[in-house]
Each structure stands twice: as structure tokens, then as C-alpha cells.
C-alpha atoms as a PDB file:
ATOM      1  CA  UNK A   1       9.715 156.071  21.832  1.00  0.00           C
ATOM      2  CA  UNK A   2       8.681 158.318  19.228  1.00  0.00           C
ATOM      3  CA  UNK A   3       9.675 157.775  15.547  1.00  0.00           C
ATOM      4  CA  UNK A   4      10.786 160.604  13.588  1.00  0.00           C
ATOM      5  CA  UNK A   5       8.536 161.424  10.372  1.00  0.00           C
ATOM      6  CA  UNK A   6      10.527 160.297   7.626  1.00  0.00           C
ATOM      7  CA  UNK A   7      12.168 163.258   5.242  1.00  0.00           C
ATOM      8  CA  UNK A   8      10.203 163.534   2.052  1.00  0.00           C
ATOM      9  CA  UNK A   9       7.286 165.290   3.414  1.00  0.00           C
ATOM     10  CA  UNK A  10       9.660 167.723   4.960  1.00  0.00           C
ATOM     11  CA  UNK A  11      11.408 168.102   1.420  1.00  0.00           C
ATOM     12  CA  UNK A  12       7.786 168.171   0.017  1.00  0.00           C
ATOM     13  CA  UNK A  13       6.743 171.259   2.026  1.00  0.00           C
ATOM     14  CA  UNK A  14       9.738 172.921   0.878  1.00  0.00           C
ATOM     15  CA  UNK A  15       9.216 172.290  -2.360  1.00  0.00           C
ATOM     16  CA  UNK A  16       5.409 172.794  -2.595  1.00  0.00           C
ATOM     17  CA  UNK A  17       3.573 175.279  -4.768  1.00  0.00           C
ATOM     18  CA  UNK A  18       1.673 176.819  -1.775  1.00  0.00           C
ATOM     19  CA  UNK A  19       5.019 177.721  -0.232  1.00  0.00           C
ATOM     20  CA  UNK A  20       8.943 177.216   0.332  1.00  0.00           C
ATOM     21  CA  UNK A  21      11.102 177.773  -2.324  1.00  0.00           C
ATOM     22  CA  UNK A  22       8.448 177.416  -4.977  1.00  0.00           C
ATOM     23  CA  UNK A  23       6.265 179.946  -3.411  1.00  0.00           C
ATOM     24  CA  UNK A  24       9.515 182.244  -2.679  1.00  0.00           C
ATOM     25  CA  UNK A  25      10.116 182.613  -6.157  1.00  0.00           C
ATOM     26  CA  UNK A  26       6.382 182.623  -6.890  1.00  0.00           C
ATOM     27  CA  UNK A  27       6.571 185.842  -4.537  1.00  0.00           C
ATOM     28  CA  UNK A  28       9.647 187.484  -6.083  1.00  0.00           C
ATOM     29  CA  UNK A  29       7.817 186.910  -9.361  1.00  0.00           C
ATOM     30  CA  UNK A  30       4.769 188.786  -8.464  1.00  0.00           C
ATOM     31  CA  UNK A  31       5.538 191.638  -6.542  1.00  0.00           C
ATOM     32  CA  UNK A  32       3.218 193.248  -3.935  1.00  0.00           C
ATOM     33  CA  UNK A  33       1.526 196.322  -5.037  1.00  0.00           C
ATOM     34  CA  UNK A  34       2.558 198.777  -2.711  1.00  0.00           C
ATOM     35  CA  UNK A  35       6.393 197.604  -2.937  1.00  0.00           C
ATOM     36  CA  UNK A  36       6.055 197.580  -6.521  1.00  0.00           C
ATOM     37  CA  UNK A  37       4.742 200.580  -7.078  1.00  0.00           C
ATOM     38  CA  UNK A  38       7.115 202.551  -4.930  1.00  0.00           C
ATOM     39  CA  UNK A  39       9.842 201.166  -6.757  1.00  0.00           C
ATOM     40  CA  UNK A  40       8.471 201.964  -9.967  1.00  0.00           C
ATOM     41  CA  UNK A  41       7.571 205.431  -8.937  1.00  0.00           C
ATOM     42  CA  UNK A  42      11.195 205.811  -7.743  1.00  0.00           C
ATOM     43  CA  UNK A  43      12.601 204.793 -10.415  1.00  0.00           C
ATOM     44  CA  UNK A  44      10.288 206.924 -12.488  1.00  0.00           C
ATOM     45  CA  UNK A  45      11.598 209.861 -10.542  1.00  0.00           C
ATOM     46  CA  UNK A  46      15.379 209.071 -10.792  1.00  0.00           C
ATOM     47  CA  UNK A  47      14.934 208.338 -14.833  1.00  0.00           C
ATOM     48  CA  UNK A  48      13.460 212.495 -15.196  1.00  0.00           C
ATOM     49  CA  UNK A  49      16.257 213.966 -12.199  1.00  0.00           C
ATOM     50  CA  UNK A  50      19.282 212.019 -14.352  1.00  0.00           C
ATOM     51  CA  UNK A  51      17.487 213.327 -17.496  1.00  0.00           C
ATOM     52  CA  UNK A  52      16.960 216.712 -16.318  1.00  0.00           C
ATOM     53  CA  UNK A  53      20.780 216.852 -14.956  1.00  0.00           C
ATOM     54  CA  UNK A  54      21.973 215.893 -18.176  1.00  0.00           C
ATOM     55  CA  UNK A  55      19.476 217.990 -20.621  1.00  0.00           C
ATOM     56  CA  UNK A  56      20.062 221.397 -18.412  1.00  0.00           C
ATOM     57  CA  UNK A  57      22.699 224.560 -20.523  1.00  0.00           C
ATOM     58  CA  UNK A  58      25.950 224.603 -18.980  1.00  0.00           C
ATOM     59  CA  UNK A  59      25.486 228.014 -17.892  1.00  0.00           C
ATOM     60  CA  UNK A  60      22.499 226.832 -15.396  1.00  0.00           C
ATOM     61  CA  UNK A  61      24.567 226.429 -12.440  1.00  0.00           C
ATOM     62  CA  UNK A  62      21.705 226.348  -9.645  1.00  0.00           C
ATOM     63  CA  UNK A  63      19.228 223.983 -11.414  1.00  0.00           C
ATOM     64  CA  UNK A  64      22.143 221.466 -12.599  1.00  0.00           C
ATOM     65  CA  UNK A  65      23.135 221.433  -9.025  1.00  0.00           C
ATOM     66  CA  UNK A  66      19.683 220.728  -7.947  1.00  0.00           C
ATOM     67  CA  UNK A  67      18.992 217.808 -11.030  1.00  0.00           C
ATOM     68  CA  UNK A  68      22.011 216.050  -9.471  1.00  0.00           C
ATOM     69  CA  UNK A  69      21.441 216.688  -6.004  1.00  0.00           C
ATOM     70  CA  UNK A  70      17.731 215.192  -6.313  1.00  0.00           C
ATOM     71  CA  UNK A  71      19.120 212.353  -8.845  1.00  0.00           C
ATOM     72  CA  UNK A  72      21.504 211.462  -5.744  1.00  0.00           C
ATOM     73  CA  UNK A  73      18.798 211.431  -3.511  1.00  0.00           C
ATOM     74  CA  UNK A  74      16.246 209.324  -5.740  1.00  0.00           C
ATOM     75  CA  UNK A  75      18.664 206.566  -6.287  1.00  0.00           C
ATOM     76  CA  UNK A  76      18.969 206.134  -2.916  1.00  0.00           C
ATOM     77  CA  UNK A  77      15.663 205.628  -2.538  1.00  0.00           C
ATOM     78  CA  UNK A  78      15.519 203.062  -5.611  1.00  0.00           C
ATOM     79  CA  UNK A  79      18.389 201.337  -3.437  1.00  0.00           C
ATOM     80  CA  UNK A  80      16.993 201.005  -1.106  1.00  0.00           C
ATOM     81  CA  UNK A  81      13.424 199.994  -2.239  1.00  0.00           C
ATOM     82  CA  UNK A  82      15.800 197.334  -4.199  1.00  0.00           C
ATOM     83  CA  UNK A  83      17.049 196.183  -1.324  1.00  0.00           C
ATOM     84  CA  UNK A  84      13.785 195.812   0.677  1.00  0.00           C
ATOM     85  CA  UNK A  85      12.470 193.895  -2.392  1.00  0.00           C
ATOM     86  CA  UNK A  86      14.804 191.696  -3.179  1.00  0.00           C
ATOM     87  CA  UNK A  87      17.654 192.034  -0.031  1.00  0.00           C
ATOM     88  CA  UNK A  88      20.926 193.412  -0.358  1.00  0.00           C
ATOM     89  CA  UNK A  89      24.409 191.976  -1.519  1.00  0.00           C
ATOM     90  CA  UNK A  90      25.273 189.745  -3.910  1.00  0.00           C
ATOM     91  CA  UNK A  91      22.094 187.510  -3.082  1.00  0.00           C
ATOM     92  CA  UNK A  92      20.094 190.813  -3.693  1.00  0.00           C
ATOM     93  CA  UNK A  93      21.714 191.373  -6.964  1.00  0.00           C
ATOM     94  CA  UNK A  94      21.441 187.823  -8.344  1.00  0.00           C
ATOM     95  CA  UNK A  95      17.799 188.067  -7.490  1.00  0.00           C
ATOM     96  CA  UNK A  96      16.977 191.370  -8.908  1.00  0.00           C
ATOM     97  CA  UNK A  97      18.491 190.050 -11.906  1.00  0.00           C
ATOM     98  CA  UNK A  98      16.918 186.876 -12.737  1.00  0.00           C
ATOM     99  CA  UNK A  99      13.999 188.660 -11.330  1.00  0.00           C
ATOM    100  CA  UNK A 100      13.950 191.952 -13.530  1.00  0.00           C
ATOM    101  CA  UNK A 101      16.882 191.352 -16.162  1.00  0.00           C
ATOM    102  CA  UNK A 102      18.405 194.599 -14.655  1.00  0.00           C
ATOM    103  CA  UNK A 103      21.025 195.574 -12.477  1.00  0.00           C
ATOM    104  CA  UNK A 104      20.439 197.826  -9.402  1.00  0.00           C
ATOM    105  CA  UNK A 105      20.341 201.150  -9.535  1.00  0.00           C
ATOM    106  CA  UNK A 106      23.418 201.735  -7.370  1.00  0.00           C
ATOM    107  CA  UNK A 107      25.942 199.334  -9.405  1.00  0.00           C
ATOM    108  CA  UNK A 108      24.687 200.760 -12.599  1.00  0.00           C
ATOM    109  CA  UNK A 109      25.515 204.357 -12.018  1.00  0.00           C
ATOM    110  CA  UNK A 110      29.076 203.449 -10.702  1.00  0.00           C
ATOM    111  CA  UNK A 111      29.333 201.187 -14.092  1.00  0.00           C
ATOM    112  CA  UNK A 112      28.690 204.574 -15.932  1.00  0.00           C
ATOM    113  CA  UNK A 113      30.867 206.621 -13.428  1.00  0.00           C
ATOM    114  CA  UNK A 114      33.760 203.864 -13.729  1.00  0.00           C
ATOM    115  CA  UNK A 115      33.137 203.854 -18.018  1.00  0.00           C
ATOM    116  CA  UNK A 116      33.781 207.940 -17.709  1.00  0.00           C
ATOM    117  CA  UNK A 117      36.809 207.877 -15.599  1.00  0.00           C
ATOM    118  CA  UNK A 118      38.014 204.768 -18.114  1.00  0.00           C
ATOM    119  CA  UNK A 119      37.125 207.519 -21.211  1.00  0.00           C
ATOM    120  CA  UNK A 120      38.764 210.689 -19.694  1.00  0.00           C
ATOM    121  CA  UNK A 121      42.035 208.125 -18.776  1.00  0.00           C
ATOM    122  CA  UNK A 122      41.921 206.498 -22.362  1.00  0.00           C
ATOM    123  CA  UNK A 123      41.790 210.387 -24.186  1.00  0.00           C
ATOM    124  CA  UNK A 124      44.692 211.235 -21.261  1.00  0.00           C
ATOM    125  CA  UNK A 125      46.773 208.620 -22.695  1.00  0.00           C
ATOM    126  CA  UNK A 126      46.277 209.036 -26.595  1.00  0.00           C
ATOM    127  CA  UNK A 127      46.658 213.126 -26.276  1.00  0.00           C
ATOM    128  CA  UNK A 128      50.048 212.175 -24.442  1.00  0.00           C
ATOM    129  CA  UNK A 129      51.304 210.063 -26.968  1.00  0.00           C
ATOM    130  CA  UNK A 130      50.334 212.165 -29.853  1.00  0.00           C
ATOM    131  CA  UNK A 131      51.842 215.165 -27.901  1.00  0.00           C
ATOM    132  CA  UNK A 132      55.107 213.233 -27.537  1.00  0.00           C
ATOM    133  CA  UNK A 133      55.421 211.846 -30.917  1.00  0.00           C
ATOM    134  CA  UNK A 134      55.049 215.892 -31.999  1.00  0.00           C
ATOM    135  CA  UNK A 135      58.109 216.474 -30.242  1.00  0.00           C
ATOM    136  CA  UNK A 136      60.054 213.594 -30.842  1.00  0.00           C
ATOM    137  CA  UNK A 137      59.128 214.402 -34.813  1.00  0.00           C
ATOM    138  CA  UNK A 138      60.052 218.237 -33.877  1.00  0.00           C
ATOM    139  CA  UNK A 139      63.344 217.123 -32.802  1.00  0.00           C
ATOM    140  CA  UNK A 140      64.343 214.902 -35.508  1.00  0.00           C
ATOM    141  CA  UNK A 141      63.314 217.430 -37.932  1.00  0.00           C
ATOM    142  CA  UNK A 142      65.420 219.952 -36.518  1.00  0.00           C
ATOM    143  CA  UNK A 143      68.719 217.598 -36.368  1.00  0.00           C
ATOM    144  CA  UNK A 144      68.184 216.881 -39.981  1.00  0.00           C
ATOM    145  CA  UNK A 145      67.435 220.211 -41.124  1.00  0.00           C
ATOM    146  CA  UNK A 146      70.925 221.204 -39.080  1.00  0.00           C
ATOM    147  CA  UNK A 147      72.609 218.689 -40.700  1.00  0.00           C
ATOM    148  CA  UNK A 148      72.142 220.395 -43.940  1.00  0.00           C
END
């Protein structure tokens, strides 16, 4: 009969410097160079599209059109670089972050899409109000002055 090895060394392999979780980490820390420079280089390339989409007149129809378009299509490549780096989800996320201190690309624009639609509703709102206290004043004005 054969005895089973006993459980520290197994814990101590997965704990060791050389590899398991230590040298998971160790790997996430120091990215490889190709992987790390594609992601950089992507997100290079998003940073001038989103700049360019936002710096373009109004009146420049086409190459606004194209800024976004290519913007789109670079942050899905940062995505998905991001996700080949550090793997998607939630696990991806929490990794990228204690990684990088950032958030992926993909949850940060719908953060700033989310913050707009919040803006435009919050303006909504207050021009309502002030639009209906106008004509609430309006009418109370014009029962008193009738009541002269």
C-alpha cells in the first residue's frame, strides 16, 4: 500500500515563488511584451479617435462620423486585449484593477454614457419645474390682478 504524500508540499508548490499563485500574480504584474504592447498601442489609438471625435466642428459631419466609428472599433479591440490579459467578467475586472488601478475600457465608456443620460435627465427635470412654477406664478398673478 502506498502512502499518500502528506499536504504541505502540495500547498508549498502552490504557494512557491517559481509558480502557483505567487508566480500568477508575479505574471499579471509583469506583463509579456507583445500583450503589453498591443494593449498599450490600443489604447493609444482609442485615447486620439475619442479625442479626435470630441475636438472635430459640429459642422464636420463625415469626419465626426468616422472619429466615432473608429473610437467604437478601437475599444473593442482594448476589450478585448483586456480580456485576453487579464480574462473577462468580474474576475477580469477585479484583476485589471488591482493590476492597473483602472477600469476597463468597456465599463468606463458606459460610466460616461450612463453620467450623460443622468445630466440630460437631471436638466429635463429642473427646466420642467422651472417651466411649471412660471405658470403656476402666471396664474396666480393673473387671479390677483383680476381681483382688483
Amino acid at each position: 500500500m502506498r502512502a499518500s504524500p502528506p499536504p504541505w508540499p502540495a500547498a508549498r508548490a502552490w504557494l512557491d515563488a517559481r509558480g502557483g499563485l505567487a508566480g500568477l500574480a508575479e505574471a499579471l504584474r509583469t506583463p509579456r511584451a507583445a500583450a503589453a504592447d498591443e494593449l498599450a498601442e490600443a489604447r493609444e489609438l482609442l485615447a486620439y479617435w475619442e479625442r479626435r471625435a470630441r475636438r472635430l466642428p459640429r459642422w464636420a459631419l463625415m469626419r465626426r462620423r468616422e472619429a466615432r466609428d473608429m473610437a467604437r472599433r478601437w475599444r473593442d479591440r482594448v476589450a478585448e486585449a483586456e480580456q485576453r490579459r487579464y480574462g473577462r467578467g468580474l474576475l477580469g475586472a477585479a484583476t485589471m484593477y488591482a493590476v492597473e488601478r483602472r477600469a476597463p475600457a468597456s465599463l468606463a465608456h458606459r460610466g460616461r454614457r450612463a453620467g450623460r443620460v443622468v445630466l440630460y435627465t437631471a436638466a429635463t427635470a429642473v427646466l420642467t419645474t422651472l417651466l411649471v412654477f412660471a405658470a403656476v406664478v402666471a396664474i396666480v398673478a393673473e387671479t390677483v390682478l383680476a381681483a382688483l
